[in-house]
Protein backbone atom coordinates (compact mmCIF):
# COMPACT_ATOMS: atom_id res chain seq x y z
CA UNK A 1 122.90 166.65 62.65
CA UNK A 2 124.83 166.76 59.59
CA UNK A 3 124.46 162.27 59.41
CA UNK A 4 120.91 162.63 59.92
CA UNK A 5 120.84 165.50 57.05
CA UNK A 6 122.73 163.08 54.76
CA UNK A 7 120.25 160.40 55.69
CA UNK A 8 117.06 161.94 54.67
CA UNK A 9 119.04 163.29 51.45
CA UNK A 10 120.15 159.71 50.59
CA UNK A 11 116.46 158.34 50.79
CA UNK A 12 114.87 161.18 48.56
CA UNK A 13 117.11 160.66 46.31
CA UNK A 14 116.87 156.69 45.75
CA UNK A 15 113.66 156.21 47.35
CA UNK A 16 111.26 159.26 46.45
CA UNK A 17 108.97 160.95 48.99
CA UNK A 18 108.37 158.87 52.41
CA UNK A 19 104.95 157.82 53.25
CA UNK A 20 105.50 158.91 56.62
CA UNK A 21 107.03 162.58 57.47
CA UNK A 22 110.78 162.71 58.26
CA UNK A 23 112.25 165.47 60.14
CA UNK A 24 115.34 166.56 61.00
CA UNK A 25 115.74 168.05 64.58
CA UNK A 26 119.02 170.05 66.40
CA UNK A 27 118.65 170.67 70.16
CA UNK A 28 119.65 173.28 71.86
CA UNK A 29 121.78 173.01 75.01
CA UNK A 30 122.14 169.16 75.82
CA UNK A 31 125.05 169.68 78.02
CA UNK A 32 123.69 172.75 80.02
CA UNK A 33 127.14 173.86 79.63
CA UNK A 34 125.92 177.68 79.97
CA UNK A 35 122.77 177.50 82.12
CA UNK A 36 122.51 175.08 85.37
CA UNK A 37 120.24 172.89 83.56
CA UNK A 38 120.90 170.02 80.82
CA UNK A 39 118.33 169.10 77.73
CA UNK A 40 116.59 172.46 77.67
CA UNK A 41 116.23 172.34 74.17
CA UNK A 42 114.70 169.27 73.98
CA UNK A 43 112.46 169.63 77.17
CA UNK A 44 111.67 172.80 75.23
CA UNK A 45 110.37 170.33 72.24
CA UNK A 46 108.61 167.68 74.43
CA UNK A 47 106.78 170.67 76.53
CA UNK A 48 108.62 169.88 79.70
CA UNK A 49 108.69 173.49 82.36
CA UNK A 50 112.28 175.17 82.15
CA UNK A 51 112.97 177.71 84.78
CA UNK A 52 113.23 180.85 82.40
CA UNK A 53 114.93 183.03 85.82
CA UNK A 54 117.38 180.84 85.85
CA UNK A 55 121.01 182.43 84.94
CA UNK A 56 124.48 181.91 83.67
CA UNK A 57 127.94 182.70 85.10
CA UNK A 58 127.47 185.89 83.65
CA UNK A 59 123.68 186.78 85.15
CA UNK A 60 121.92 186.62 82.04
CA UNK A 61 118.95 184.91 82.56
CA UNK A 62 117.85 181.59 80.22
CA UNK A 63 114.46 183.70 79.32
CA UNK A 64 116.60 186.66 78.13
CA UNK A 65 119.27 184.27 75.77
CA UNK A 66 116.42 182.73 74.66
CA UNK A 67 114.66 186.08 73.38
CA UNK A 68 117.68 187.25 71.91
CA UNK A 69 118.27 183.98 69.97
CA UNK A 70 114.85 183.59 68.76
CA UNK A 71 114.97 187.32 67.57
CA UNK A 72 117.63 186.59 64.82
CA UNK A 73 115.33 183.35 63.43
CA UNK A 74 112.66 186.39 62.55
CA UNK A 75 112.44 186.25 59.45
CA UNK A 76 110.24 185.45 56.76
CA UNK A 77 109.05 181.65 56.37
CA UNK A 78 110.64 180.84 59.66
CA UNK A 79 107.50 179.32 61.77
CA UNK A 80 107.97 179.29 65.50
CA UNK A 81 105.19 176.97 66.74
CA UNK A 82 106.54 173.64 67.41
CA UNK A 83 105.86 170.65 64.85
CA UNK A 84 103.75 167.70 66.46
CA UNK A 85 106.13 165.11 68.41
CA UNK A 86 107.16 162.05 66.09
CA UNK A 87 106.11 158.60 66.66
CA UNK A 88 109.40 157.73 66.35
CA UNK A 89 112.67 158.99 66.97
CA UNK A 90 116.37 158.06 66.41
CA UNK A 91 119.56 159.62 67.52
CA UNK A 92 122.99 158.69 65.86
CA UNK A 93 126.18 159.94 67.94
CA UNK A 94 129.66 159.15 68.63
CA UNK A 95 129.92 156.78 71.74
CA UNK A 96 132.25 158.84 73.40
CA UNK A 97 133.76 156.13 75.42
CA UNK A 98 136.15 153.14 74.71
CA UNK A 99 134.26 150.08 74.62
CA UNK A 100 133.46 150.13 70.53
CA UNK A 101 137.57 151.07 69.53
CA UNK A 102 138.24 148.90 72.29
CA UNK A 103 136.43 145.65 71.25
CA UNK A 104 136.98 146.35 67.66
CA UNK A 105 133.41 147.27 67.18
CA UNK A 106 131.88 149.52 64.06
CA UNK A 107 128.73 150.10 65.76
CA UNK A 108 126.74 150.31 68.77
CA UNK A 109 123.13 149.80 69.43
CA UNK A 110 121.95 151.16 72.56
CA UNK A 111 120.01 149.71 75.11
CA UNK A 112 119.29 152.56 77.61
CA UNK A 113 121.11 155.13 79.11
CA UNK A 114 122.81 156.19 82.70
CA UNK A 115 120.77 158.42 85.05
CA UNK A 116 123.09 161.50 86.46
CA UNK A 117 123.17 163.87 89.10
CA UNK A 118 125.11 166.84 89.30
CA UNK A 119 125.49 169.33 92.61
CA UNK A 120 127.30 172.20 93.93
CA UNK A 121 129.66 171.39 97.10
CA UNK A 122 130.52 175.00 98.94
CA UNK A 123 133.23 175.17 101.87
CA UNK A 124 133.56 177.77 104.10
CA UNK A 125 136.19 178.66 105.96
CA UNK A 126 138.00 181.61 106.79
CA UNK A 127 140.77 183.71 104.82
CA UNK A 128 143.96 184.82 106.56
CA UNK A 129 147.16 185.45 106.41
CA UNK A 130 149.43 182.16 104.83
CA UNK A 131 152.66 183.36 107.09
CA UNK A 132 151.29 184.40 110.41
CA UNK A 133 148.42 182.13 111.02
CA UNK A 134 149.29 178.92 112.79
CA UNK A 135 149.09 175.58 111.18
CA UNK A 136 146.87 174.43 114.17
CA UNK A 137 144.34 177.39 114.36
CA UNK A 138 143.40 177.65 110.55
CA UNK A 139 139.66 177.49 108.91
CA UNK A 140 141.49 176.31 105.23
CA UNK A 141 138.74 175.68 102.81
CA UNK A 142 140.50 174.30 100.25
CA UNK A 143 142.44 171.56 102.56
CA UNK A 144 138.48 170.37 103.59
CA UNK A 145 137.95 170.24 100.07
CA UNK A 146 140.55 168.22 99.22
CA UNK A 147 139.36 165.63 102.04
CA UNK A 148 135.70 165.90 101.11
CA UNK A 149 136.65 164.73 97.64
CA UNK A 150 138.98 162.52 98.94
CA UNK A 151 136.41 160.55 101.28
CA UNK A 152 133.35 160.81 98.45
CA UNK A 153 135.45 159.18 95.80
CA UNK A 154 136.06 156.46 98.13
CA UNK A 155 132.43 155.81 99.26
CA UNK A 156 131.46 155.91 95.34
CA UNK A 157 133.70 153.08 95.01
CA UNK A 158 132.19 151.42 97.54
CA UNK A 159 128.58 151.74 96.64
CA UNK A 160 129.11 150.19 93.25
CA UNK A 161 132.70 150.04 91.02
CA UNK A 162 130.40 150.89 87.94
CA UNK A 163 129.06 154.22 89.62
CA UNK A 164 130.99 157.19 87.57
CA UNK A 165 132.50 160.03 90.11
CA UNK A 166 133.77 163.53 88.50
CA UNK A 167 134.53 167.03 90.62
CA UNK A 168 135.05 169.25 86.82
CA UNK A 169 134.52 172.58 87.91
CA UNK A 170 136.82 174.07 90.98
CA UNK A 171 137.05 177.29 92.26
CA UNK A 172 138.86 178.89 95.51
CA UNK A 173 138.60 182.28 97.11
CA UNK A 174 140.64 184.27 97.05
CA UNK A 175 142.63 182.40 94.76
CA UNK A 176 145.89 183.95 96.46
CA UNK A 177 148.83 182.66 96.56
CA UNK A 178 149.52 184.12 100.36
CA UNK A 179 146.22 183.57 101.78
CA UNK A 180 144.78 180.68 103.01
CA UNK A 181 141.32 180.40 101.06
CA UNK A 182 138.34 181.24 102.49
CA UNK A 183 135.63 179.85 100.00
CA UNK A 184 135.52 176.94 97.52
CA UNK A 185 132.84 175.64 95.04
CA UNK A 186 133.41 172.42 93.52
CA UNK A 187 131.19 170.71 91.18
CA UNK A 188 130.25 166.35 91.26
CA UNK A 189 129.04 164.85 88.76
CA UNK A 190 127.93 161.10 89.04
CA UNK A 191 126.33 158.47 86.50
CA UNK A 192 124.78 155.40 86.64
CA UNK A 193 122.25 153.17 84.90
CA UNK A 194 120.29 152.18 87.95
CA UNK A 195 118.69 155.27 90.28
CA UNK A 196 118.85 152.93 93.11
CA UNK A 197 122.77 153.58 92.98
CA UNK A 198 122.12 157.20 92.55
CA UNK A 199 120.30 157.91 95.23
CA UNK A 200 122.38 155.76 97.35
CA UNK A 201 124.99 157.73 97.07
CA UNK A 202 123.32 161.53 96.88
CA UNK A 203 122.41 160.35 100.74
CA UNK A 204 126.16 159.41 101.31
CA UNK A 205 127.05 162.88 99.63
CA UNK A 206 124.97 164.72 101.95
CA UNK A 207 125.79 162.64 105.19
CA UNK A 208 129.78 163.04 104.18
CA UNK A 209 129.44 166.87 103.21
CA UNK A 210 127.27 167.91 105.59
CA UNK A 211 128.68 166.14 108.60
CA UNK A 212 130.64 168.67 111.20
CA UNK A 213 134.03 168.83 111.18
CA UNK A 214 135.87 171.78 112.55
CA UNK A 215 133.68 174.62 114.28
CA UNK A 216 134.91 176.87 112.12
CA UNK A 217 134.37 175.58 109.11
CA UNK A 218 130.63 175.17 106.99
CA UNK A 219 130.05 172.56 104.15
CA UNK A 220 126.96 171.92 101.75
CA UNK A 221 125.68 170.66 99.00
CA UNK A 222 123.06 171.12 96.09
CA UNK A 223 121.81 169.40 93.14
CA UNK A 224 120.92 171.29 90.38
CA UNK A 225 120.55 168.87 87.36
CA UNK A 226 119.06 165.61 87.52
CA UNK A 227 118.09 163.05 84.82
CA UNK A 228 116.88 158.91 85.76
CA UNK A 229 118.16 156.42 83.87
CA UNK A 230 115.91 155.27 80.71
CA UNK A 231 115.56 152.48 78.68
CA UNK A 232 115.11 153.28 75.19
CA UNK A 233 112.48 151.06 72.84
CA UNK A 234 113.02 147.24 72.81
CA UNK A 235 111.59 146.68 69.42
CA UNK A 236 113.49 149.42 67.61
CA UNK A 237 116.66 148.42 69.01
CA UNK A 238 115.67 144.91 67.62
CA UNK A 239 115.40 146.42 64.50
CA UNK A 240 118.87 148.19 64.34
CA UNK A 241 120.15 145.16 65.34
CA UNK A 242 118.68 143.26 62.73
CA UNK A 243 119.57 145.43 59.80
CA UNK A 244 123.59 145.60 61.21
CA UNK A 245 123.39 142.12 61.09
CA UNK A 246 122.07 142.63 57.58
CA UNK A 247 124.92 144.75 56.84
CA UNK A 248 127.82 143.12 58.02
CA UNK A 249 128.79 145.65 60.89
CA UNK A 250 130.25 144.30 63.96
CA UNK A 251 128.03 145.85 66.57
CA UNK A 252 127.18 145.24 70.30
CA UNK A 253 124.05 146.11 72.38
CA UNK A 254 125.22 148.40 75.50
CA UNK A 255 124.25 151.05 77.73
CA UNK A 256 125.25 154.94 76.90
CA UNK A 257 127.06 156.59 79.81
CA UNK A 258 126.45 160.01 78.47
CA UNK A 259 123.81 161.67 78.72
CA UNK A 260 121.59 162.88 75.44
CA UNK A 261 118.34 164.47 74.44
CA UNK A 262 117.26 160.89 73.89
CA UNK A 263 116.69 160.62 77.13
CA UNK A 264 113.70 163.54 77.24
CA UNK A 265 111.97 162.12 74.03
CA UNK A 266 112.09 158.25 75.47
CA UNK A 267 109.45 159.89 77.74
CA UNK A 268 107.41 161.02 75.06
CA UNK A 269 108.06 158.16 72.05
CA UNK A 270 109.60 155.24 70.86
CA UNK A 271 113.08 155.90 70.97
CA UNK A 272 116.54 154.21 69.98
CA UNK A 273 120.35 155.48 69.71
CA UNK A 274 122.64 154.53 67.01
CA UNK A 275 126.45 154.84 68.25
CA UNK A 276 129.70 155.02 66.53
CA UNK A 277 133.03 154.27 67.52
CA UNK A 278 135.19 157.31 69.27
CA UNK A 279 139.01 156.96 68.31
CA UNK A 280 140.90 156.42 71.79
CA UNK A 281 137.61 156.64 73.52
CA UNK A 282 138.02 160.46 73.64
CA UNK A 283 134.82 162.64 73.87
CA UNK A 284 134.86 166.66 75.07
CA UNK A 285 138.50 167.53 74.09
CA UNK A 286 140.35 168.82 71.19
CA UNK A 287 141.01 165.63 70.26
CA UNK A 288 137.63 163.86 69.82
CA UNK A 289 137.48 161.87 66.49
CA UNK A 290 135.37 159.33 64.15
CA UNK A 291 137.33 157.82 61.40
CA UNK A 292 135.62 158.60 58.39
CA UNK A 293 134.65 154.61 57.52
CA UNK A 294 132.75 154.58 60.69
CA UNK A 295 130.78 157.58 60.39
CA UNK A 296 129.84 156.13 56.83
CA UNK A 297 128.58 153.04 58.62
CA UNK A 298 126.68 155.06 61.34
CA UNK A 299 124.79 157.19 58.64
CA UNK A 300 124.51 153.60 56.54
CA UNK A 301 122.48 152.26 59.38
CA UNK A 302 120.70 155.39 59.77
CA UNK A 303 119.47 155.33 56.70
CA UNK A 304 118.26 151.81 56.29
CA UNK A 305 116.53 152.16 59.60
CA UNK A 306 114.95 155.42 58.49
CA UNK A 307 113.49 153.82 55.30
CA UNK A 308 112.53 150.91 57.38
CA UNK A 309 109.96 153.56 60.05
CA UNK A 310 109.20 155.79 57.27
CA UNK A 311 108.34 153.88 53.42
């Protein structure tokens, strides 16, 4: 946001106004980190259906967040109808990932980006007592879990090295340290650039999860978020690639393997990603960092390849 801000401010001030319009745009909810859905804001944008009933972990619905965070843009000058989609649109982020620090890279141009899936495991078992109920005669949840997990990572090896495999969200009830649990939830998430892959494995996940193993204990699964794979535009990514050259950066063409709003306006128009390098490879912890040279090379390119769409 702030790059692209910096961007349009740069070309004003050497370059006067554009012939075409520029605009500066911040989405809303990319990671569906608080709602069971991912890109809302940008589906919002590209009139793509959201399911307003849906809630978060604390039952308030997307419809009603949404009302109350509209409410405090209510004021005057603020417009709500949604500006015509661009003809053009261009996305710089960190890559969040290793390959750039790794290979001694300053920037990379991307070439398309990984589909994902994301679903809900649920084992159920039953709770009793951890000191009177015989090792043999126990419904543990958690101990299926662990072997669910156990035999999926495997089989996503199998299907294809490259396809991405992550339980992040865990949760066991009653969560006692003298009962033997009764319930868990566990979250997968999996990536890849080809839905073949994908959907490979989602019927693996299902087979594996859903397959019988003790009468007394239930397993299944649901996916609630899915994105496919997209390839972003061929000629703009030419371009970038032309002006780095132009520039001196040290770049490399490669595929993101996080997901991004660019993803939702790919379907609508021309689209290409600008990365920059992440120190460590670190993304989504404390420690996330760009050193300050490369986030002056990132908004650099930005800008050239702004100028290049837009006078």
């Amino acid at each position: 946001m702030l790059g692209g801000l910096q961007a349009l401010e740069r070309l004003l001030d050497d370059n006067g106004q554009p012939s075409k319009t520029l605009r500066l745009i911040s989405f809303s909810e990319e990671e569906g980190s608080r709602f069971p859905e991912t890109f809302t804001g940008s589906k919002h944008y590209t009139g793509q259906p959201i399911n307003l009933a849906m809630r978060d972990p604390d039952g308030i619905s997307f419809d009603a967040a949404r009302r109350a965070a509209v409410s405090k843009l209510d004021r005057p000058g603020v417009s709500h109808n949604l500006p015509a989609l661009p003809v053009t649109f261009t996305e710089l982020h960190i890559e969040q990932g290793p390959r750039l620090i790794d290979h001694h890279l300053q920037i990379g141009l991307v070439t398309s980006i990984v589909g994902q899936s994301r679903f809900t495991v649920t084992v159920k078992g039953i709770a009793n007592h951890a000191g009177t109920t015989p090792m043999n005669d126990r419904a543990d949840a958690l101990q299926m879990a662990v072997d669910l997990i156990s035999d999926l990572r495997k089989n996503a090896r199998q299907v294809d090295p490259q396809l991405t495999f992550t339980v992040g969200e865990f949760h066991v009830s009653p969560n006692t340290s003298n009962v033997i649990p009764g319930r868990v939830d566990f979250t997968i998430d999996t990536r890849h650039e080809k839905e073949a892959v994908l959907d490979q494995f989602e019927q693996i996940l299902h087979q594996v999860v859903e397959t019988p193993r003790s009468s007394k204990i239930t397993s299944s699964v649901n996916r609630w978020a899915k994105s496919d794979a997209t390839q972003l535009d061929q000629a703009m990514l030419a371009r970038n690639q032309t002006i780095a050259d132009h520039l001196g950066f040290k770049s490399s063409q490669l595929a993101s393997g996080a997901g991004h709003d660019s993803q939702i306006m790919a379907q609508m128009t021309r689209t290409t990603m600008i990365f920059v390098p992440s120190i460590n490879g670190i993304s989504h912890a404390p420690d996330e960092n760009t050193s300050q040279a490369d986030l002056e090379r990132g908004v650099t390119l930005l800008t050239e390849s702004l100028h290049q769409q837009a006078y």
